[in-house]
Structure formats: structure tokens, C-alpha cells
PDB file of N, CA and C in Angstrom:
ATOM      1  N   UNK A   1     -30.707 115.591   9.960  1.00  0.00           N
ATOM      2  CA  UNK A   1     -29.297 115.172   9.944  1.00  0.00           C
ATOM      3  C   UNK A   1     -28.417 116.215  10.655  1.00  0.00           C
ATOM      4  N   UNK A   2     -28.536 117.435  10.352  1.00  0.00           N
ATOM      5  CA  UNK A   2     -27.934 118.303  11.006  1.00  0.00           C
ATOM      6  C   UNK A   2     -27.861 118.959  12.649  1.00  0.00           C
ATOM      7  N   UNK A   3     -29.421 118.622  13.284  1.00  0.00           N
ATOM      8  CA  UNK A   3     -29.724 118.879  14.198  1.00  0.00           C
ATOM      9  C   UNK A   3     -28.773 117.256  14.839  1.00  0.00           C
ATOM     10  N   UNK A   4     -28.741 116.108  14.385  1.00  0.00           N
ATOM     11  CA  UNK A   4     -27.857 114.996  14.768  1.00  0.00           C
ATOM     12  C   UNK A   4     -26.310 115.412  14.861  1.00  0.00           C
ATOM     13  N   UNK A   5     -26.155 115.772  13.920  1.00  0.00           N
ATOM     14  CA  UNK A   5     -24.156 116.484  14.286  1.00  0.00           C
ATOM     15  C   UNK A   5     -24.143 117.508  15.460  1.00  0.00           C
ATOM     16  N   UNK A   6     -25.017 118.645  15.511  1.00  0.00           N
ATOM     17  CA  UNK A   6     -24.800 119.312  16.458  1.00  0.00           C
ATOM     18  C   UNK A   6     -24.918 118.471  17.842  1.00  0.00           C
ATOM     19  N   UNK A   7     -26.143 117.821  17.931  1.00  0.00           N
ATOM     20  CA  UNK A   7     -26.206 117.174  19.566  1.00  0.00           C
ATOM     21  C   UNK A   7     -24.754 116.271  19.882  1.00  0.00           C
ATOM     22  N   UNK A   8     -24.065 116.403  18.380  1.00  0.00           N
ATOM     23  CA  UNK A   8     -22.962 114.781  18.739  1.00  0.00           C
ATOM     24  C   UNK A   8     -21.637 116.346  19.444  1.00  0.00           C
ATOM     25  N   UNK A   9     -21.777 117.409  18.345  1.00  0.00           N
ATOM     26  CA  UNK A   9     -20.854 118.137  18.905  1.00  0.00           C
ATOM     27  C   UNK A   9     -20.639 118.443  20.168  1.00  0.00           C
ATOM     28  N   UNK A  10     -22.372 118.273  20.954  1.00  0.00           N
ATOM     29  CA  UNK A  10     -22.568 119.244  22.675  1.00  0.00           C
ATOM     30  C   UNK A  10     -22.185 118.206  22.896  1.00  0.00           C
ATOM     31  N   UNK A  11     -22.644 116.813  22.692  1.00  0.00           N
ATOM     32  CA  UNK A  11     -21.656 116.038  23.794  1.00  0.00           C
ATOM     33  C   UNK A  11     -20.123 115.800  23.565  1.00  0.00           C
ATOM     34  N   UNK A  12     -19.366 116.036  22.865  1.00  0.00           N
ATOM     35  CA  UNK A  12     -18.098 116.195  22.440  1.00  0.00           C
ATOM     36  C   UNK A  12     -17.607 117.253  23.607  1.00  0.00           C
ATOM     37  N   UNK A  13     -18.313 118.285  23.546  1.00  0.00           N
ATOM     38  CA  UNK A  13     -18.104 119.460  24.315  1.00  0.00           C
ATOM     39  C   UNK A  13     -18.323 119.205  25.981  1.00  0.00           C
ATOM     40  N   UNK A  14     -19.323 118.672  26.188  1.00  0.00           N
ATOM     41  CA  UNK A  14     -19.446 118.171  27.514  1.00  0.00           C
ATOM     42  C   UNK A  14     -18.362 117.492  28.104  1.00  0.00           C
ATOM     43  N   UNK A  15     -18.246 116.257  27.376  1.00  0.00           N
ATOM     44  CA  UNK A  15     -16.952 115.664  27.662  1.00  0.00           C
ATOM     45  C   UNK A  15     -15.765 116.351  28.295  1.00  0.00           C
ATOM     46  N   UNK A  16     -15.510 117.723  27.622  1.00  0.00           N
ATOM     47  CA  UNK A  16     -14.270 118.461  27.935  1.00  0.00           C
ATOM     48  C   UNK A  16     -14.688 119.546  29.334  1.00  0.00           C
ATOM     49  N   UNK A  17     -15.970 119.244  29.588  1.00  0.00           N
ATOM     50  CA  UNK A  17     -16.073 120.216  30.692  1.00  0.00           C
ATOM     51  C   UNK A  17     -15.476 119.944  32.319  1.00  0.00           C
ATOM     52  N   UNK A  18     -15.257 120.842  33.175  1.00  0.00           N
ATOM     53  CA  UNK A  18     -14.354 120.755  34.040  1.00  0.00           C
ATOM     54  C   UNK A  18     -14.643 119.720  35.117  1.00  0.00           C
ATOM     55  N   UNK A  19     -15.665 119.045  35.400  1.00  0.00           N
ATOM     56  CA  UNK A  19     -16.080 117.586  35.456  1.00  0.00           C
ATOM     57  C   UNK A  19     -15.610 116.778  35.203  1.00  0.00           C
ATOM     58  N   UNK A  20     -15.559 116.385  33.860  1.00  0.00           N
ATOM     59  CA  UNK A  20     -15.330 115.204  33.201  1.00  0.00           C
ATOM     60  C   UNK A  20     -13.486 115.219  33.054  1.00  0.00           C
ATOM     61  N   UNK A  21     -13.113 116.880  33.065  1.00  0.00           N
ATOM     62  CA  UNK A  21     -11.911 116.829  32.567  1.00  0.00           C
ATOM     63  C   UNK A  21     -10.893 116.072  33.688  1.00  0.00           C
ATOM     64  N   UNK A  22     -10.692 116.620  34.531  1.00  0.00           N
ATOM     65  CA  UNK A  22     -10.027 115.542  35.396  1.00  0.00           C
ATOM     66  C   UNK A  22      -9.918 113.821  34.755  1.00  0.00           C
ATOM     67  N   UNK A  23     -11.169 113.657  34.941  1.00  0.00           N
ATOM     68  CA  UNK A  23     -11.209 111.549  34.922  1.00  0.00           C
ATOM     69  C   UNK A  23     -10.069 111.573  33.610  1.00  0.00           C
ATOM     70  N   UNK A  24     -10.834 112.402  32.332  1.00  0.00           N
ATOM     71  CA  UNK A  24     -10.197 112.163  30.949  1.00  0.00           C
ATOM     72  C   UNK A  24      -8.670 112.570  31.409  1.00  0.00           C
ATOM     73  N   UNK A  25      -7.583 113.038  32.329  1.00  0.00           N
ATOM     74  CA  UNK A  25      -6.874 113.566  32.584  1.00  0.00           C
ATOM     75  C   UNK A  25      -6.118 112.435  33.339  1.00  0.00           C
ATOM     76  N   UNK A  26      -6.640 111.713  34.056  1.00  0.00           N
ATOM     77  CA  UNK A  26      -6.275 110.810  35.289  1.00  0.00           C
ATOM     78  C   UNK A  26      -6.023 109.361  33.769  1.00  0.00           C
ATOM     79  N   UNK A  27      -7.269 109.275  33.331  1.00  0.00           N
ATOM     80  CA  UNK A  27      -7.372 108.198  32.045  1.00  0.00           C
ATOM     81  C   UNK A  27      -5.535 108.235  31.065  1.00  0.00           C
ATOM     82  N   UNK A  28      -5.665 109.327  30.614  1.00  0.00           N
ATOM     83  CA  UNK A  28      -4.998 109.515  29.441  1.00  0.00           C
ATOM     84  C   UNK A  28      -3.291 109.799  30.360  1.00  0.00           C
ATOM     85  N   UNK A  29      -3.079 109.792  31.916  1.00  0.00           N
ATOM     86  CA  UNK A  29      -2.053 110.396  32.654  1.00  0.00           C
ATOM     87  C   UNK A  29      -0.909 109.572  32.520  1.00  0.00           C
ATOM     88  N   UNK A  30      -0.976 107.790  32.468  1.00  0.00           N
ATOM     89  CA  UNK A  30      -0.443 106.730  32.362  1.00  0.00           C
ATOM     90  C   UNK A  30       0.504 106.969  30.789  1.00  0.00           C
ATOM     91  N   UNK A  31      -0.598 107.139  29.778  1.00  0.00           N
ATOM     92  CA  UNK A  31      -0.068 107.139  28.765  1.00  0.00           C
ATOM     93  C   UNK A  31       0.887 108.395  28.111  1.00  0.00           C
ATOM     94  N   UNK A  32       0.008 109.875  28.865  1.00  0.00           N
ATOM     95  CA  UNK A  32       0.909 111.062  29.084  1.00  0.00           C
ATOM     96  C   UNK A  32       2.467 110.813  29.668  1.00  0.00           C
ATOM     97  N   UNK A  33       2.694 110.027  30.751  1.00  0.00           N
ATOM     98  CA  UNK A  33       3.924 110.128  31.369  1.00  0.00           C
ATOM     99  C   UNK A  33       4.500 109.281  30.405  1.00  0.00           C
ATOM    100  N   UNK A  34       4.055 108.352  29.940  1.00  0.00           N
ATOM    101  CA  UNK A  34       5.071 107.283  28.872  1.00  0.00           C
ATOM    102  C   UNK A  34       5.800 108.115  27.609  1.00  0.00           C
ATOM    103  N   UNK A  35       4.897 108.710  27.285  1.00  0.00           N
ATOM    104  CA  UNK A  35       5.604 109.584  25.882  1.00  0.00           C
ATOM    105  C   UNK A  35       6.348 110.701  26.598  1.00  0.00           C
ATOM    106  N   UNK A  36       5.743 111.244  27.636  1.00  0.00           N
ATOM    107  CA  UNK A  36       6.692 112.736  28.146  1.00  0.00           C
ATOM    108  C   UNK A  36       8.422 112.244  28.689  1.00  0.00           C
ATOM    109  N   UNK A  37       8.302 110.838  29.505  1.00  0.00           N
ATOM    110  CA  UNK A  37       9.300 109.979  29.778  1.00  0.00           C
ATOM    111  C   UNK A  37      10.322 109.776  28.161  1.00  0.00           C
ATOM    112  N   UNK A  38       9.481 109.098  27.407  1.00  0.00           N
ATOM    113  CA  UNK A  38      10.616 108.874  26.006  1.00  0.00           C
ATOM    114  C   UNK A  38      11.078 110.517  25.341  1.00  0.00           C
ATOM    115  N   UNK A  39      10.211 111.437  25.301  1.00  0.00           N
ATOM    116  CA  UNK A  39      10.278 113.075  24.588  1.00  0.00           C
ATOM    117  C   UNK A  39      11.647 112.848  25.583  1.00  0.00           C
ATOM    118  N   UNK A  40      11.652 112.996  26.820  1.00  0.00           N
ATOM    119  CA  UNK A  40      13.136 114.032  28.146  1.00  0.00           C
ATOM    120  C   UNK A  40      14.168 112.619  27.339  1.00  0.00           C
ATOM    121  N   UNK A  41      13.894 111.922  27.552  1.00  0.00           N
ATOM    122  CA  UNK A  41      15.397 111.050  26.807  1.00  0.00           C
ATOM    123  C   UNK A  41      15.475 110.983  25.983  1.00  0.00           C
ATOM    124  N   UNK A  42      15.086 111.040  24.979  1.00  0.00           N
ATOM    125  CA  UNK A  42      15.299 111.363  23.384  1.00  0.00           C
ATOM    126  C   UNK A  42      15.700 112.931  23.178  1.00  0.00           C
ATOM    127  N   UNK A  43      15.221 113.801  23.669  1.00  0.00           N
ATOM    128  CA  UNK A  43      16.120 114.796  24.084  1.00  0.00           C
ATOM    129  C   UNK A  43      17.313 115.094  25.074  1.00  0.00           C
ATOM    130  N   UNK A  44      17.642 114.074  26.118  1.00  0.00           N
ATOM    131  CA  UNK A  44      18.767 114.186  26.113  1.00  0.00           C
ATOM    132  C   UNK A  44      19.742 113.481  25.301  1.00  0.00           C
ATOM    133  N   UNK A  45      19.590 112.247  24.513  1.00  0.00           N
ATOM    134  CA  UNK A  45      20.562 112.013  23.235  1.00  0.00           C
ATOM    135  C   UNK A  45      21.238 112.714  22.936  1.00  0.00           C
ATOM    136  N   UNK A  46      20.014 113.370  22.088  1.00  0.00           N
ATOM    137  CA  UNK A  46      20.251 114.572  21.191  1.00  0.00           C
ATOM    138  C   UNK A  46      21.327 115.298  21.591  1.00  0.00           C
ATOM    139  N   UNK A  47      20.757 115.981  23.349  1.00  0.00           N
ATOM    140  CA  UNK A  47      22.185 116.865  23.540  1.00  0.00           C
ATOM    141  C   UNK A  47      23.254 116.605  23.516  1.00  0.00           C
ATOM    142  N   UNK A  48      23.161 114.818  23.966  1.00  0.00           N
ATOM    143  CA  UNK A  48      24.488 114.505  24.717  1.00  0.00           C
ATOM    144  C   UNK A  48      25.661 114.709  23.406  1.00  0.00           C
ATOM    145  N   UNK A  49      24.565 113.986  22.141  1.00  0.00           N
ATOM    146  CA  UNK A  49      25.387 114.090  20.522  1.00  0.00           C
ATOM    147  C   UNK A  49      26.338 115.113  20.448  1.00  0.00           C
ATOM    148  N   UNK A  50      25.307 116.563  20.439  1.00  0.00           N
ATOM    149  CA  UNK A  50      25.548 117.845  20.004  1.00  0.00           C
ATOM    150  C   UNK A  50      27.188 118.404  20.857  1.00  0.00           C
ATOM    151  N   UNK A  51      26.801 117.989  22.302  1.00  0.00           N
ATOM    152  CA  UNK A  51      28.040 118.375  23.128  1.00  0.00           C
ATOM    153  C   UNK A  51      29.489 116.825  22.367  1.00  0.00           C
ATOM    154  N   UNK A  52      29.179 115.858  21.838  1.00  0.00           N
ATOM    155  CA  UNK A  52      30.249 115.707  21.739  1.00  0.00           C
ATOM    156  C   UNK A  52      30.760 115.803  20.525  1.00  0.00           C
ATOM    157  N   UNK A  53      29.794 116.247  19.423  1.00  0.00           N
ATOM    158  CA  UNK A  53      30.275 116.972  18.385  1.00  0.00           C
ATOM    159  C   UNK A  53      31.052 118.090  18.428  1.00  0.00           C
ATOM    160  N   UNK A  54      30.056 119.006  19.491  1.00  0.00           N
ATOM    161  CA  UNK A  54      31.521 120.301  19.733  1.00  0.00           C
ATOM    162  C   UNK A  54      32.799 119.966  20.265  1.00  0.00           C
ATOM    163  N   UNK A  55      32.569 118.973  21.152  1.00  0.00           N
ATOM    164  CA  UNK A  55      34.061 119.020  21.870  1.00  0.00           C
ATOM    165  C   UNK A  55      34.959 118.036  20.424  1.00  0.00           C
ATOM    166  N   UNK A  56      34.287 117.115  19.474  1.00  0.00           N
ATOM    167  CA  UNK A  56      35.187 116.873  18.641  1.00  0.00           C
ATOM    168  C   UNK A  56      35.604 118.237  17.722  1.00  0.00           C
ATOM    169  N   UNK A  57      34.562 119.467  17.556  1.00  0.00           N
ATOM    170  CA  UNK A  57      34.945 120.452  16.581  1.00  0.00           C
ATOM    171  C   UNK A  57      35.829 120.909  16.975  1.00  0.00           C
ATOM    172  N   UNK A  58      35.796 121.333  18.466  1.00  0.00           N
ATOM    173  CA  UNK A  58      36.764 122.469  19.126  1.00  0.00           C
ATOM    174  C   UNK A  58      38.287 121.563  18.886  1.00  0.00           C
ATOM    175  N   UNK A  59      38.178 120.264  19.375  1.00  0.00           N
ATOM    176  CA  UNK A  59      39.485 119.544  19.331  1.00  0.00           C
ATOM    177  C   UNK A  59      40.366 119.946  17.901  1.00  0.00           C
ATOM    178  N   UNK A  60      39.996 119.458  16.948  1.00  0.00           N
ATOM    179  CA  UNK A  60      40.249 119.677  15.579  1.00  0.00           C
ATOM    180  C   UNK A  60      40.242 120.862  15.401  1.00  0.00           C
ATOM    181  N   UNK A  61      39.917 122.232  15.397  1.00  0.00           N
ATOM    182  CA  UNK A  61      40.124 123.386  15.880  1.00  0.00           C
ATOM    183  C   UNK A  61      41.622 123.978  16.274  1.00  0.00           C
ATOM    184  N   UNK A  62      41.629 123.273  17.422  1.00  0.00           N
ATOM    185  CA  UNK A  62      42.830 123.628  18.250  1.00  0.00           C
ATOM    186  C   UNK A  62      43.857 122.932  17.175  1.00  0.00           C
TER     187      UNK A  62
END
């Protein structure tokens, strides 16, 4: 049983070698840009919020 987990680990490991890594890279690139695309606009929200919270603080301020 054990000598079975290890062979599953080397190929786990293979997988990630600098070969294979590319394809898995090119594979997963489609779905990389979709979330990295929603992360940059969901962070700019955020900022846009933050800047018009200050400019309401500073207003009220003054």
C-alpha cells in the first residue's frame, strides 16, 4: 500500500516538472486571466469607495 502512495506522489511530482509545466500553465492560463481580470476590478471598487469616502470625510471636515 505504501510503496502505491509513493509511486502516486512521483507522478504528482512529475507532473510539475519543467516539461509538463508550461502545457499545465498554457491549460490553467484562460482560467488564470479570468480571476486575475475580476481580483484588478474588484480592487479597483474598493479604491474607487475608499477615495470617495475621504473626499466625503475631508468635506465634512472642512
Amino acid at each position: 500500500m505504501s510503496s502505491l502512495k509513493d509511486s502516486e506522489e512521483q507522478t504528482s511530482l512529475w507532473l510539475v516538472m519543467p516539461g509538463r509545466w508550461e502545457v499545465a500553465e498554457r491549460e490553467a492560463g484562460s482560467r488564470g486571466e479570468q480571476f486575475l481580470g475580476s481580483l484588478v476590478c474588484f480592487s479597483r471598487q474598493v479604491r474607487r469607495r475608499r477615495g470617495e469616502e475621504r473626499r466625503e470625510g475631508g468635506g465634512e471636515a472642512q
